[in-house]
Each structure stands twice: as C-alpha cells, then as structure tokens.
Protein backbone atom coordinates (compact mmCIF):
# COMPACT_ATOMS: atom_id res chain seq x y z
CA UNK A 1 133.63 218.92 83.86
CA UNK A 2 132.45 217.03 87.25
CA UNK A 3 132.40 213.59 87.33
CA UNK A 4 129.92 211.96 89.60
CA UNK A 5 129.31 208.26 90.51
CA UNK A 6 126.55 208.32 92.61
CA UNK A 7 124.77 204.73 92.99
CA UNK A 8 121.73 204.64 91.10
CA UNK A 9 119.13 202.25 89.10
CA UNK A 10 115.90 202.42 87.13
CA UNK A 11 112.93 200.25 87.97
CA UNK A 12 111.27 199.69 84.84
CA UNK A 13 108.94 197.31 83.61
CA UNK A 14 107.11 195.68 80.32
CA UNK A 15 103.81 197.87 80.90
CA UNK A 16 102.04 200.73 82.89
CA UNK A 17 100.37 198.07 85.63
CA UNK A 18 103.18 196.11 86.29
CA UNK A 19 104.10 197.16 89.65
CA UNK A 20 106.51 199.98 89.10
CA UNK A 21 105.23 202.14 91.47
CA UNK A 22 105.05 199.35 94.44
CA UNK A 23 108.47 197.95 93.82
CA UNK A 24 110.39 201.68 93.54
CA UNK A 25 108.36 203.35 96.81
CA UNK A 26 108.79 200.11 98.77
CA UNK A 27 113.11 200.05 97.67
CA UNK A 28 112.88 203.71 98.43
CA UNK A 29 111.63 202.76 102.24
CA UNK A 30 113.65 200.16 102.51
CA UNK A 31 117.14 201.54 101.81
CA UNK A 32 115.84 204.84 103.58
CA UNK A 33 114.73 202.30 106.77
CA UNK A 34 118.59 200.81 106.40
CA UNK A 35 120.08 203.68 107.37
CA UNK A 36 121.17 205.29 103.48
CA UNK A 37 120.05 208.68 102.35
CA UNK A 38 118.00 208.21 98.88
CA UNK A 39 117.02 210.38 96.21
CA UNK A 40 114.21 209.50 94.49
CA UNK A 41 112.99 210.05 90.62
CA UNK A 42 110.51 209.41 88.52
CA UNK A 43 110.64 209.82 84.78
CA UNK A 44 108.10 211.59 82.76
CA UNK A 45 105.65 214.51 84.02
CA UNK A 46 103.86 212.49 86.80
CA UNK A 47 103.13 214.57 89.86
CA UNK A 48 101.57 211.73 92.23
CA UNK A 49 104.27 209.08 92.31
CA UNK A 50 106.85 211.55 93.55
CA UNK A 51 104.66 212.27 96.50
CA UNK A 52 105.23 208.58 97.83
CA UNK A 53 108.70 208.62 96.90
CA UNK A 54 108.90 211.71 98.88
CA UNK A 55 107.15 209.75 102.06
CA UNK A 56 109.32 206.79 101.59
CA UNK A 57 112.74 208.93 101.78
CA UNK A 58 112.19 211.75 103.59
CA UNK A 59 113.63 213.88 100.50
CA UNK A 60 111.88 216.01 97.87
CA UNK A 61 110.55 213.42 94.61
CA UNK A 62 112.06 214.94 91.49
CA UNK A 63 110.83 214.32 87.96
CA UNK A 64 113.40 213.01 84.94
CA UNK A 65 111.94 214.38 81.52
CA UNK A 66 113.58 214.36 77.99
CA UNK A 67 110.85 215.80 76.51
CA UNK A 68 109.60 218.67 78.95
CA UNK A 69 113.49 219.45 80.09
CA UNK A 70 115.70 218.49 77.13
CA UNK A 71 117.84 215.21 76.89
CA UNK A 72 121.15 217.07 77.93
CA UNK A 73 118.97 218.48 81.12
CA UNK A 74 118.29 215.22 82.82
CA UNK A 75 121.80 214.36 84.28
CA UNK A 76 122.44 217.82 86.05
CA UNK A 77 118.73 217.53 87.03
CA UNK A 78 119.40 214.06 88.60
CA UNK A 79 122.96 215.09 90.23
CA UNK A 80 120.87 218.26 91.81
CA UNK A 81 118.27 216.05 93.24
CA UNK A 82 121.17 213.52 94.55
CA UNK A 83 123.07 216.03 96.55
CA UNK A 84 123.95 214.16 99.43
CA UNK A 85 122.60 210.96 99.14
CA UNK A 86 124.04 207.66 99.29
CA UNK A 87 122.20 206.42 96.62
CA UNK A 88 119.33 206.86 93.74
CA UNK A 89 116.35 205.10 92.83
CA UNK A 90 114.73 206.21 89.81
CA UNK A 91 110.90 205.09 88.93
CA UNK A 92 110.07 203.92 85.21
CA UNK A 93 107.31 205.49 83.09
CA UNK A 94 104.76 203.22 81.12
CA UNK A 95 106.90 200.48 79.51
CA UNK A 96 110.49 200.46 79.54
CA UNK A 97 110.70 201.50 75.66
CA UNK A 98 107.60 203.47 75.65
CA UNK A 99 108.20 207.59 75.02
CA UNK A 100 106.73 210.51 73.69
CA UNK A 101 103.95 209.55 70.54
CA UNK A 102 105.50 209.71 67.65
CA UNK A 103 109.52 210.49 69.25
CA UNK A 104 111.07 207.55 69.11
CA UNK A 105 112.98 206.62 72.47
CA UNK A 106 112.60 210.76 73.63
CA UNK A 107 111.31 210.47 77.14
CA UNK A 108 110.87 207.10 77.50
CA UNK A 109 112.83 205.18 80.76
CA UNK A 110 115.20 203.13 78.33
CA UNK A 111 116.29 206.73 77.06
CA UNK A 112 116.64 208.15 80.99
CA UNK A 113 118.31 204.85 81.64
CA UNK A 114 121.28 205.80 79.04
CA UNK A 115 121.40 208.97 79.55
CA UNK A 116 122.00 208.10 83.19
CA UNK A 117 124.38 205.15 82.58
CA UNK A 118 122.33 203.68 85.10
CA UNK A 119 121.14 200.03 85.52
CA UNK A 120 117.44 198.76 85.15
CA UNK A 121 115.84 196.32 86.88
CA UNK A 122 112.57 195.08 85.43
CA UNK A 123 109.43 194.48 87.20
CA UNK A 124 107.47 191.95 85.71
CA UNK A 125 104.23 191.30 86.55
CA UNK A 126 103.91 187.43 86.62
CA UNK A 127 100.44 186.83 87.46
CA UNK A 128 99.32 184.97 84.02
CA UNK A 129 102.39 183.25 82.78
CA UNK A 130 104.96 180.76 83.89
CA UNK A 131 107.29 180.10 80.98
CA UNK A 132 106.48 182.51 79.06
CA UNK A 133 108.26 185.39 81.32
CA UNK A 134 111.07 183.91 79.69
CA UNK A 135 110.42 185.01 76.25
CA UNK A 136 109.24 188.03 77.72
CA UNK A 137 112.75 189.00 79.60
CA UNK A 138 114.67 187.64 77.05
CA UNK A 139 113.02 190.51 73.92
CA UNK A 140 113.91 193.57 76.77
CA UNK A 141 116.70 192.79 77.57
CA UNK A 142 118.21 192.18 73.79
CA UNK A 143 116.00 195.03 72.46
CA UNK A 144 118.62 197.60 72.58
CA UNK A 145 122.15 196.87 74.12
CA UNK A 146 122.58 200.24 75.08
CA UNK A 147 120.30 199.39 78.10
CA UNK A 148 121.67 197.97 80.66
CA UNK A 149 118.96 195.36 82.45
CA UNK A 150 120.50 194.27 85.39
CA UNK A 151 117.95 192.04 87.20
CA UNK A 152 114.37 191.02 87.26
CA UNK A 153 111.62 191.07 90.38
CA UNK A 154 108.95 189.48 89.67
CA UNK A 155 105.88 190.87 91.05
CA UNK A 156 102.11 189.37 91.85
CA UNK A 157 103.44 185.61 92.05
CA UNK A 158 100.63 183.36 93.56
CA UNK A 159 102.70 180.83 95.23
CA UNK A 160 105.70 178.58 96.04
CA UNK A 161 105.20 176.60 93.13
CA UNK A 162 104.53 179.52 90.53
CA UNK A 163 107.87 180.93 91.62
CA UNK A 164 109.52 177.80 91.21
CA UNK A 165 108.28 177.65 87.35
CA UNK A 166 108.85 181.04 86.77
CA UNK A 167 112.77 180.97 88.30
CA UNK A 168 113.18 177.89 86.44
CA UNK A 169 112.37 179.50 82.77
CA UNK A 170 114.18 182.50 83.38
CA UNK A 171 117.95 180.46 83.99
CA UNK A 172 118.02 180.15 80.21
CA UNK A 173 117.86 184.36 79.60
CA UNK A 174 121.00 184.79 81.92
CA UNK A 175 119.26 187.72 84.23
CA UNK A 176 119.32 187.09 87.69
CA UNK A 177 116.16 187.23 89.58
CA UNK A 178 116.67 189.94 92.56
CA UNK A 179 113.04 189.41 94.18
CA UNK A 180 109.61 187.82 94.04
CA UNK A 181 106.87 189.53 95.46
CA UNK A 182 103.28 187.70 95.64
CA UNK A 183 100.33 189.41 95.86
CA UNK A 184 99.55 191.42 98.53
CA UNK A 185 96.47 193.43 98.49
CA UNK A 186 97.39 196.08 101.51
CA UNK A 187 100.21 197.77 99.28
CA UNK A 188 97.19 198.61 97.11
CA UNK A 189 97.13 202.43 96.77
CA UNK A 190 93.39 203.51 95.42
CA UNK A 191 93.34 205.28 92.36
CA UNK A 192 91.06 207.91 90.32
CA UNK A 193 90.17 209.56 87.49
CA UNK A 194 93.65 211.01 87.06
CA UNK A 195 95.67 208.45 88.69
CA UNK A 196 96.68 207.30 92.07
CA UNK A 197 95.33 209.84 94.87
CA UNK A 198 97.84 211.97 96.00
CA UNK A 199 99.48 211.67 99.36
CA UNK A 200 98.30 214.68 100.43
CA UNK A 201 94.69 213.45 100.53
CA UNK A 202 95.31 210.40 102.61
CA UNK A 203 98.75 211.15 104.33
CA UNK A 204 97.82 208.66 106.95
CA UNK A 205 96.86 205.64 105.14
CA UNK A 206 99.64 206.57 102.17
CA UNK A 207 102.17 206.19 105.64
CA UNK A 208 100.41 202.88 106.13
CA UNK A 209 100.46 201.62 102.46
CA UNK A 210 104.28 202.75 101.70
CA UNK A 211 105.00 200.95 105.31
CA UNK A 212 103.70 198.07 103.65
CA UNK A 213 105.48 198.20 100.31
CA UNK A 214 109.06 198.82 102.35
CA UNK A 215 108.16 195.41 104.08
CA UNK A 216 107.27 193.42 100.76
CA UNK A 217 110.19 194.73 99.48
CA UNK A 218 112.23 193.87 102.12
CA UNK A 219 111.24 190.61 102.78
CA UNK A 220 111.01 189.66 99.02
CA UNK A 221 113.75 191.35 97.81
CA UNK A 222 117.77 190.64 97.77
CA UNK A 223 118.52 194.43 98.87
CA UNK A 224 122.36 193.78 99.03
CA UNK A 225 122.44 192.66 95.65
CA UNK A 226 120.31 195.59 94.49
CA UNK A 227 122.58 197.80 96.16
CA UNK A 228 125.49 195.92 94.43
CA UNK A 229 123.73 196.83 90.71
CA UNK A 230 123.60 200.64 92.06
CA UNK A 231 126.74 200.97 92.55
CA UNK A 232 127.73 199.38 89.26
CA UNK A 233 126.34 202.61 87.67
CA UNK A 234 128.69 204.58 85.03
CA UNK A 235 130.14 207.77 85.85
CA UNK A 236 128.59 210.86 85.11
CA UNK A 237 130.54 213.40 83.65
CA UNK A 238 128.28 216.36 83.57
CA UNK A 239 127.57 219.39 86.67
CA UNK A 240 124.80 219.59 88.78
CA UNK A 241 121.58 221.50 87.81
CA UNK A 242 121.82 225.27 90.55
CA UNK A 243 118.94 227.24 89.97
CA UNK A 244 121.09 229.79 90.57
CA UNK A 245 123.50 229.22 89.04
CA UNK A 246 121.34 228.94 85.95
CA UNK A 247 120.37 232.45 86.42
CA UNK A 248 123.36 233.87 86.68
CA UNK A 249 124.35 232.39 83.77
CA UNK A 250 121.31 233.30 81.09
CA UNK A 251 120.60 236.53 80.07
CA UNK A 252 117.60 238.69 81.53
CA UNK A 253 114.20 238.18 79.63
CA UNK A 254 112.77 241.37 78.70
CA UNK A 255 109.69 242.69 79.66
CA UNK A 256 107.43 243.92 77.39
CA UNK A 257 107.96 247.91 76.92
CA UNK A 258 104.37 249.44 76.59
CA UNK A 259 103.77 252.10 73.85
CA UNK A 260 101.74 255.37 75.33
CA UNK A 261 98.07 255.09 74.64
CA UNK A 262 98.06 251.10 73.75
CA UNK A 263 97.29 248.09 75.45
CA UNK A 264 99.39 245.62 75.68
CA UNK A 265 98.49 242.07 75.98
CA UNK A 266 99.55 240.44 79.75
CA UNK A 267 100.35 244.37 81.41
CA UNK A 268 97.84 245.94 83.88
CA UNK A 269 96.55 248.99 82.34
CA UNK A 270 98.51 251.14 85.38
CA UNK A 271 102.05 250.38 83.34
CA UNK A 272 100.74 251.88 80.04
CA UNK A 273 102.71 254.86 80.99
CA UNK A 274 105.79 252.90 81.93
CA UNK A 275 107.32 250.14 83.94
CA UNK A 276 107.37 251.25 87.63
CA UNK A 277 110.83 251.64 89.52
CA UNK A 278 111.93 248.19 91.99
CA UNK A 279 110.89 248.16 95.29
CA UNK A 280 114.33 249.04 97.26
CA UNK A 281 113.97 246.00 99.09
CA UNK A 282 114.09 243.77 95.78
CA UNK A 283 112.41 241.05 97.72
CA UNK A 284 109.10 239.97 96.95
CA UNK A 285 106.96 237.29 98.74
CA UNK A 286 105.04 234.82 95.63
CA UNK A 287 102.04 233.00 97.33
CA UNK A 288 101.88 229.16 95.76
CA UNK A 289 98.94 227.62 96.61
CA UNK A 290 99.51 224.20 97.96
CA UNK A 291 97.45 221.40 100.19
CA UNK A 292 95.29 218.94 98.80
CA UNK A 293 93.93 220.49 96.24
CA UNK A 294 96.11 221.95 94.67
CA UNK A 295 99.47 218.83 94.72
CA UNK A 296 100.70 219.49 91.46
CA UNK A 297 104.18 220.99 91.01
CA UNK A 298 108.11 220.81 90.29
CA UNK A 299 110.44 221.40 93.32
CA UNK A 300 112.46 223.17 90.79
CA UNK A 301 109.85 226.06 90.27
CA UNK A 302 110.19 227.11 93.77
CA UNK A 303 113.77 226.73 93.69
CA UNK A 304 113.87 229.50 90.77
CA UNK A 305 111.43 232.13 91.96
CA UNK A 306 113.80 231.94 95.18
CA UNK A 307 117.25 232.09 92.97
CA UNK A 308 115.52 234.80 91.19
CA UNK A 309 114.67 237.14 94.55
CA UNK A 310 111.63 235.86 95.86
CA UNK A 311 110.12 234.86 99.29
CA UNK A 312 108.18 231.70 98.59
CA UNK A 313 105.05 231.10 100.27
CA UNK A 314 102.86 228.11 100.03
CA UNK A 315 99.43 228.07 101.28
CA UNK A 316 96.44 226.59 101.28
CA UNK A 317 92.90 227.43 99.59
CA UNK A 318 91.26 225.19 101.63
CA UNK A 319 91.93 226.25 104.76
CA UNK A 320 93.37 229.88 104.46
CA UNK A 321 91.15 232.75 103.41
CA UNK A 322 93.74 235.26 103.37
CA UNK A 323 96.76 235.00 100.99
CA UNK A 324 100.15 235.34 102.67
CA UNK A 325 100.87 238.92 103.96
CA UNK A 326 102.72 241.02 101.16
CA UNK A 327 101.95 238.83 98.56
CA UNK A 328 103.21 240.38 95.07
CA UNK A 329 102.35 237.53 92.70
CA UNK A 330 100.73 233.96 92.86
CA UNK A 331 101.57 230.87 91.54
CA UNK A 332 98.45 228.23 91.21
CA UNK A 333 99.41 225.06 90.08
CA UNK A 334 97.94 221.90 89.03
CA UNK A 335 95.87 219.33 91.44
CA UNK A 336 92.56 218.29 92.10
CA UNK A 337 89.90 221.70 92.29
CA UNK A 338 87.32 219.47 90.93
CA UNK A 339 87.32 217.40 93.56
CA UNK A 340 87.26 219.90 96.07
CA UNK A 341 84.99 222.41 94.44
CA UNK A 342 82.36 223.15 97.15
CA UNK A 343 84.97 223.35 99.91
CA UNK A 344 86.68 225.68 97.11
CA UNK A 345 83.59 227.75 96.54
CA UNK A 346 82.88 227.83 100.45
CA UNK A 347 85.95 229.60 100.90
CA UNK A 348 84.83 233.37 99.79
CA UNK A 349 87.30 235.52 101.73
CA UNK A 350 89.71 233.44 99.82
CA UNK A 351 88.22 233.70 96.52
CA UNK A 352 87.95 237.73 96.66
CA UNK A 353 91.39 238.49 97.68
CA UNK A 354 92.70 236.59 94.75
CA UNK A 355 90.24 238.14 92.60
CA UNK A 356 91.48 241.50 93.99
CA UNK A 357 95.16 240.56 93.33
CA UNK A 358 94.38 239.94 89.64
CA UNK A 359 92.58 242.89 89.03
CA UNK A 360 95.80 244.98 91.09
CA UNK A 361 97.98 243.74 88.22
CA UNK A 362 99.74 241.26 89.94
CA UNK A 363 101.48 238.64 88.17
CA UNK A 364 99.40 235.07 88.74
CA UNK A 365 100.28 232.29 87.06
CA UNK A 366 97.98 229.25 86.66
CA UNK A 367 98.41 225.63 84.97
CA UNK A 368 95.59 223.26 84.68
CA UNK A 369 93.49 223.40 88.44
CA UNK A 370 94.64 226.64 88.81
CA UNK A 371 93.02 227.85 85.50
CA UNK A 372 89.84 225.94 86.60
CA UNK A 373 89.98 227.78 90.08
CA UNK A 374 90.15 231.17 88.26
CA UNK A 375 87.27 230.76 85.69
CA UNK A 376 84.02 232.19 87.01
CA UNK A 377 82.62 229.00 88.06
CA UNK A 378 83.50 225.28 88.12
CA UNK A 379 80.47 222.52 87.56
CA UNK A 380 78.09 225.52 88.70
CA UNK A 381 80.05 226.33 91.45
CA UNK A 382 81.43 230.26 92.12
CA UNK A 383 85.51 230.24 91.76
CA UNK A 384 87.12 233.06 91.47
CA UNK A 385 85.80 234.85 88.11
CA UNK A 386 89.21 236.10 87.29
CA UNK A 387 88.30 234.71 83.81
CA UNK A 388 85.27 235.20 81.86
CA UNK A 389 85.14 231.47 81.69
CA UNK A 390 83.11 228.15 82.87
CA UNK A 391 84.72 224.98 83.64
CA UNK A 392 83.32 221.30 84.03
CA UNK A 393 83.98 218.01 84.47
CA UNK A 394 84.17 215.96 81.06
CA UNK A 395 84.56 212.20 80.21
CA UNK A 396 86.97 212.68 78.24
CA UNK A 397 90.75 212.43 78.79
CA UNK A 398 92.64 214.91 77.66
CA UNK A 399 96.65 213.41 77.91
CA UNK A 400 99.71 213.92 76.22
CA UNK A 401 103.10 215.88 75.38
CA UNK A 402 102.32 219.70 73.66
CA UNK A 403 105.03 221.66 71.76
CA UNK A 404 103.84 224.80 72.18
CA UNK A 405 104.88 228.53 71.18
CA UNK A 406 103.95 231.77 73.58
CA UNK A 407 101.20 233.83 71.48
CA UNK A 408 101.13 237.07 73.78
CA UNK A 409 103.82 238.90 76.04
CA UNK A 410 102.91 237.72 79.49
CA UNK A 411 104.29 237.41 83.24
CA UNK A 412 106.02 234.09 82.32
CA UNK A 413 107.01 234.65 78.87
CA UNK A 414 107.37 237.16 75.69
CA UNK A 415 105.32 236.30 72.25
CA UNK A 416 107.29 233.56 70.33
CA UNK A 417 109.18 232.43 73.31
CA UNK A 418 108.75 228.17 72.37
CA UNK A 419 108.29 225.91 75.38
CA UNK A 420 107.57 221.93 75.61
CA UNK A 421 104.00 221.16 77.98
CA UNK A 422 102.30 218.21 78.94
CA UNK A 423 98.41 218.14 79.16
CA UNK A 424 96.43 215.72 81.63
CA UNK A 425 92.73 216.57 82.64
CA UNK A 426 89.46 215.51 82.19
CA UNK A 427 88.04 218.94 82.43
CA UNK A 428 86.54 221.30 79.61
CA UNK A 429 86.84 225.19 80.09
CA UNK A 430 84.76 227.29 77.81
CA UNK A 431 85.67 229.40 76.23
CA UNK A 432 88.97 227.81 76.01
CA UNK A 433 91.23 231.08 75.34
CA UNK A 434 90.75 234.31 75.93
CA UNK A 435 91.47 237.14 73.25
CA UNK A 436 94.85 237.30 73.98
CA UNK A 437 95.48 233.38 73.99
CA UNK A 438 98.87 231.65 76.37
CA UNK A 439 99.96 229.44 73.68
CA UNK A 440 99.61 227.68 70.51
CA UNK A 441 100.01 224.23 70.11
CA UNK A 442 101.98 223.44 67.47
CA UNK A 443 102.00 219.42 67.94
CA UNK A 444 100.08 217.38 67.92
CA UNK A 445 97.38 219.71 67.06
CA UNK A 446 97.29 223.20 65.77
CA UNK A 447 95.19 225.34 68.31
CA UNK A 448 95.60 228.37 70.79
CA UNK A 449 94.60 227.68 74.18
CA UNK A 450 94.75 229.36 77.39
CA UNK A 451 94.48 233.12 79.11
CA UNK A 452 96.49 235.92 79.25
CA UNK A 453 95.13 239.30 80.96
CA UNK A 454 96.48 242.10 83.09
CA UNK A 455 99.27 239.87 84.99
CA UNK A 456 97.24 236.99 84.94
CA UNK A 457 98.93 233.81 82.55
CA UNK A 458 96.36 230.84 82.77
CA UNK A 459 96.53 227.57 80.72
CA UNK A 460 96.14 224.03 80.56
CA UNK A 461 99.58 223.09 79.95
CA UNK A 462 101.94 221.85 82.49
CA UNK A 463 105.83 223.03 81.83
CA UNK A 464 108.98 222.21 83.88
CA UNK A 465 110.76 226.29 84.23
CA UNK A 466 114.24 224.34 84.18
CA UNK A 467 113.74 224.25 80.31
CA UNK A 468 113.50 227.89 80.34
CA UNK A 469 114.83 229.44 83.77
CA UNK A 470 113.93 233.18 82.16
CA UNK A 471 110.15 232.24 83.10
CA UNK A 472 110.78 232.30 87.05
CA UNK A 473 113.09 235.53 86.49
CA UNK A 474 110.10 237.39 84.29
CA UNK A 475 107.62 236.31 86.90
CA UNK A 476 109.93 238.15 89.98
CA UNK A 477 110.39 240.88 87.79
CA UNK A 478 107.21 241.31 87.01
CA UNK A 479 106.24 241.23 91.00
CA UNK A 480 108.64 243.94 91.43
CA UNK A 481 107.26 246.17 88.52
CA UNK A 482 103.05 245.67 88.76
C-alpha cells in the first residue's frame, strides 16, 4: 500500500453563496503565483468551477464524488490528480454537511474531508451578523469531530469595525481566523441559468476576474498559515487512480453477440451477421466535441478512451464543420447547445457529417447537450436529427443524483450493467426515450429515459467512467468493430 502526504485542505462553508468558489480559485492563484505547483478539486459533479480552478493553476480541475465514483474511489482519484504538485486545494460543495438527498453524509464535503484526512477551512459569509458568526462556527465545528475545521475566512466584511466585532466573538470558539475579505464587487463572476458561465465563454474576463480573486486572497489572507494547515494533512495510505492501470486490471466487457436474422438493440444493422475483425492498426481516433458549447466533461474520460487504444480528438461544433479525419466514434458531452443553438444550426456541414457517422454505425455517445444536439431540432432550430426527437428550453430545473440501471446493450454498456448519474438541465426532450431506452432510473424516481440506436447511446444523465472503466473499453471496442 502507498502512503502519500501530499499537503492539502478543503474550503468549505455554511451554505451554497458563501464564497466558496472566490476564496478556493483566488488560494489556487495565489499559491500557483508563489511559485508551488497546485492541484485543484472540487467535490460533487460541478463542471464550471473546475474550469477556474484550471485557469488559476495551470493544471487540469478534477472532480471529488462519493456518490458518482464510490467513497473508496476518491483518494486514488485525488492522489492521480496531485501527481506532482506541491500542494492541494480542494473546493466545497453546498454546505459543509450537505450530501446526496436522502444519503446521509455520501457526497457531501465533510465526507470528502474524512475520507481525505484533510483539513477544512470555512468560509463564512459575514455580511449580516457580527456576534452571531460565533454561534455559527462554534455548531460546525462541534458537529462531527471527525472533521477537522482548521480555520475560518470570513468573507463579504463591510469594514474595519465589522471585522473588529466579528474577530472579537469568534476568540471564544477557539478557531483561528486565517483571512477577512470585504466585499469586492470585481471578483464577481456572472452567472446563469445553470450556474456560473463557463470559462470558456469569457476566457478573457474569467483571466481578469480570477486575477482579482488571487489578489483578495492574497492581500486578505494569512497564506503561510494556510499553507501550515495543508501540510498538517493525514497520510494517505491508498494508490493512485491509472487509467491504465485500471484497465489492465478489470476484465473485458463483452459486446453484445448478435443472433442471425434479429436486431439487436445499440448494433448497426451491418453486424447482424457478426462482429467485424480489428483494424490491424488497433488505433482508433474518438472525436469529443469541445469549445464553448459543449464545456462539460471529466478529464478522466479522455484519459480512458486513450488507456483503452484510442486517439483523442477534441473539436469544436462551432467552428469546425468537418469532424477530425478518421474519426471512428464520437463523444458529445454536456455544455451549453441551448445557448448556442443558431450558431449550432448554422453550422450544416457539421451537422451532416455527424448525422452520417450515426447512421455508418459508429459508436456516439451523448450526455445531456449532446442529446439535445442530436434530436431533430432544438427550440425550432435544425440539429442533427440523429433522433426522432424535439428539444426545448423549459422553466423548470431538472437537478439531482440518479441511480440508474442500463436497459439495452449499447456502445457504453450491456443491459443490467448499474451505474450512479447526476441530472442538471432545464431542457425538455420529447419524446424522452426512444424504444430501446439508455437507462432506468431506479432513485429517486422510477422511469426509463434516454436513446439507444445503431451505435448511438444518448441520455440525460451525466456519469464519471472511473466508476465503471469497462464503459471507455466497450466504446474503443466498439470503434474498432462498427
């Protein structure tokens, strides 16, 4: 077993709002600024934040998730993100206890902060209290001992005087005070209906804003000491998350073995009589669509598909209206197609050739925008009628953890095969599965959701491949067979 001791805290705070995001980009830029290689984290299935963290350091953001990944997956996942790195700052999700509905402590940043043996330090947004912050502290820190809050920063103080009052209550809990930040409206990062906008759409004033948060930080913040709490982190005795490793070490999914004269579900109807022999090469180039529409995925999905004998390609489907040469199979992800619909729709070359790839056989896999850039139109607008389907904005949210269960053999996964998702749009697509569905929900709702035809596999659910590695291999194998 390795042992690791890499440097590491948690910013956490009481509530979503709080400041979690300013504080942990602005650390990230700071120690980065000082000269130390950082790794940054963020717990939970967020896809935005790790986009700033990745501006601030320089380094790829990684997501920390109990629930999508497994409890015993989130220390090798950390130690594979901290390669290298002098030390690890880890963003909070939602309040520090706050987890999965209905879970208990699974996912929540308490539960990463234990699993890590890692320190938190709790951002506490100060704006409407004095002495209060006191009693505040005080339940969070005794809540459970098995967390470890090491410090407080206290964020959006209005003045001289309010910190004074607010330092002054907070001698009594015993927590030392490791910044004060007043307010400071440039660090302000605009937000939509999903969230903060992604750096991607504003890489120039995100440079600008995460500039900013690395100098509130800086000036407001006691980085030595914070650096001192990192390095008070436990030792990890676990190994490192290697995608290859991984696949080495699992056994080969199966792909589904056609019987003459029937369809099956997920196959293009040319393998009916048989899976086709490898190319001799055995590598295959996967197309992942990428740029501002489409910002939505886990480093570690990449990392597979290459482990597992692919040339990964990212492009763009606003701008490029070819895919990449020799591409065998195409990975959409999730992002923002509803914002960019007409410049979407404008792009026809584009459209056609992935329509063409589709109908080939090709394995394409699509979660959440990508689904919506597949149906046959999105809020009027042509996309690329893969699917016999019409999306549209909605005003409702649609949020939350899914334990789903595979209902039809596919490119990513054989019937039965049970995965953990996470669901976050505010988009309707009707109808909303196909007759051969991707998955069915099995909590929180019972339902079946989603699209699986010819090598196509398209769904609302977001999942993290690390919990099951087989999907990346299937998907490869599946480019090397269609």
């Amino acid at each position: 077993m390795v042992t690791s001791a890499v440097p590491r805290l948690v910013v956490a705070a009481p509530s979503s709002g709080s400041g979690k995001t300013t504080v942990a980009t602005g650390l990230m830029a700071a120690l980065a600024g000082r000269g130390l290689a950082v790794s940054p984290h963020k717990v939970g299935p967020d896809y935005i934040d790790p986009g700033y963290h990745a501006l601030a350091t320089g380094r790829v953001g990684r997501n920390l998730d109990a629930y999508l990944c497994g409890p015993e997956l989130v220390g090798p996942l950390f130690l594979h993100g901290a390669r290298g790195c002098d030390i690890a700052v880890v963003e909070g999700v939602m309040g520090l206890y706050d987890g999965a509905a209905g879970e208990g402590e699974l996912a929540s940043t308490a539960q990463v902060a234990k699993l890590l043996r890692a320190p938190v330090v709790l951002v506490v947004d100060a704006s409407s209290q004095s002495r209060s912050v006191a009693a505040l502290v005080h339940g969070f820190v005794s809540w459970d001992p098995e967390v470890r809050v090491g410090g407080v920063i206290l964020n959006k103080v209005g003045s001289d005087r309010h910190e004074a009052l607010l330092r002054e209550s907070l001698d009594s809990v015993g927590v030392p005070v490791l910044g004060v930040l007043q307010r400071a409206r440039q660090v302000d990062v605009p937000s939509r209906h999903l969230g903060l906008v992604p750096v991607a759409e504003r890489r120039g004033a995100a440079v600008d804003a995460v500039a900013a948060m690395a100098a509130q930080v800086s000036d407001g913040c006691d980085l030595e000491a914070l650096v001192g709490l990192a390095r008070s982190a436990g030792a990890l005795e676990c190994a490192a998350w290697d995608a290859g490793e991984v696949l080495r070490s699992s056994p080969p999914p199966p792909l589904p073995v056609p019987t003459p004269g029937a369809a099956v579900p997920g196959r293009p109807l040319s393998a009916l009589d048989g899976p086709r022999p490898r190319t001799p090469d055995g590598l295959k180039r996967v197309a992942v669509a990428g740029g501002p529409a489409f910002t939505f995925s886990y480093a570690e999905h990449a990392e597979l598909l290459a482990a597992a004998g692919a040339e990964v390609v990212v492009f763009d489907p606003l701008r490029d209206e070819e895919l990449p040469d020799g591409t065998a199979g195409l990975v959409v992800g999730g992002g923002f197609p509803e914002v960019y619909a007409s410049e979407l729709s404008a792009n026809e070359p584009l459209r056609k050739a992935v329509s063409e790839l589709a109908l080939s056989g090709a394995p394409v896999a699509a979660e959440c925008a990508g689904l919506l850039y597949l149906c046959r139109e999105l809020d009027g607008l042509p996309m690329c009628g893969v699917l016999d389907a019409a999306a549209r904005m909605s005003e409702r949210l649609t949020l939350g953890y899914r334990d789903a269960v595979a209902v039809s053999d596919s490119a990513l996964a054989t019937a039965g095969t049970r995965m953990r998702g996470h669901e976050f749009h505010r988009t309707v697509v009707e109808p909303g599965a196909g007759a051969a569905p991707a998955w069915g929900m099995r909590a929180p709702e019972r339902r079946v959701e989603g699209f699986v035809e010819r090598g196509v596999h398209a769904s609302y659910l977001h999942t993290h491949w690390a919990s099951e590695p087989g999907v990346a291999r299937r998907f490869v194998e599946r480019c090397r067979t269609s």
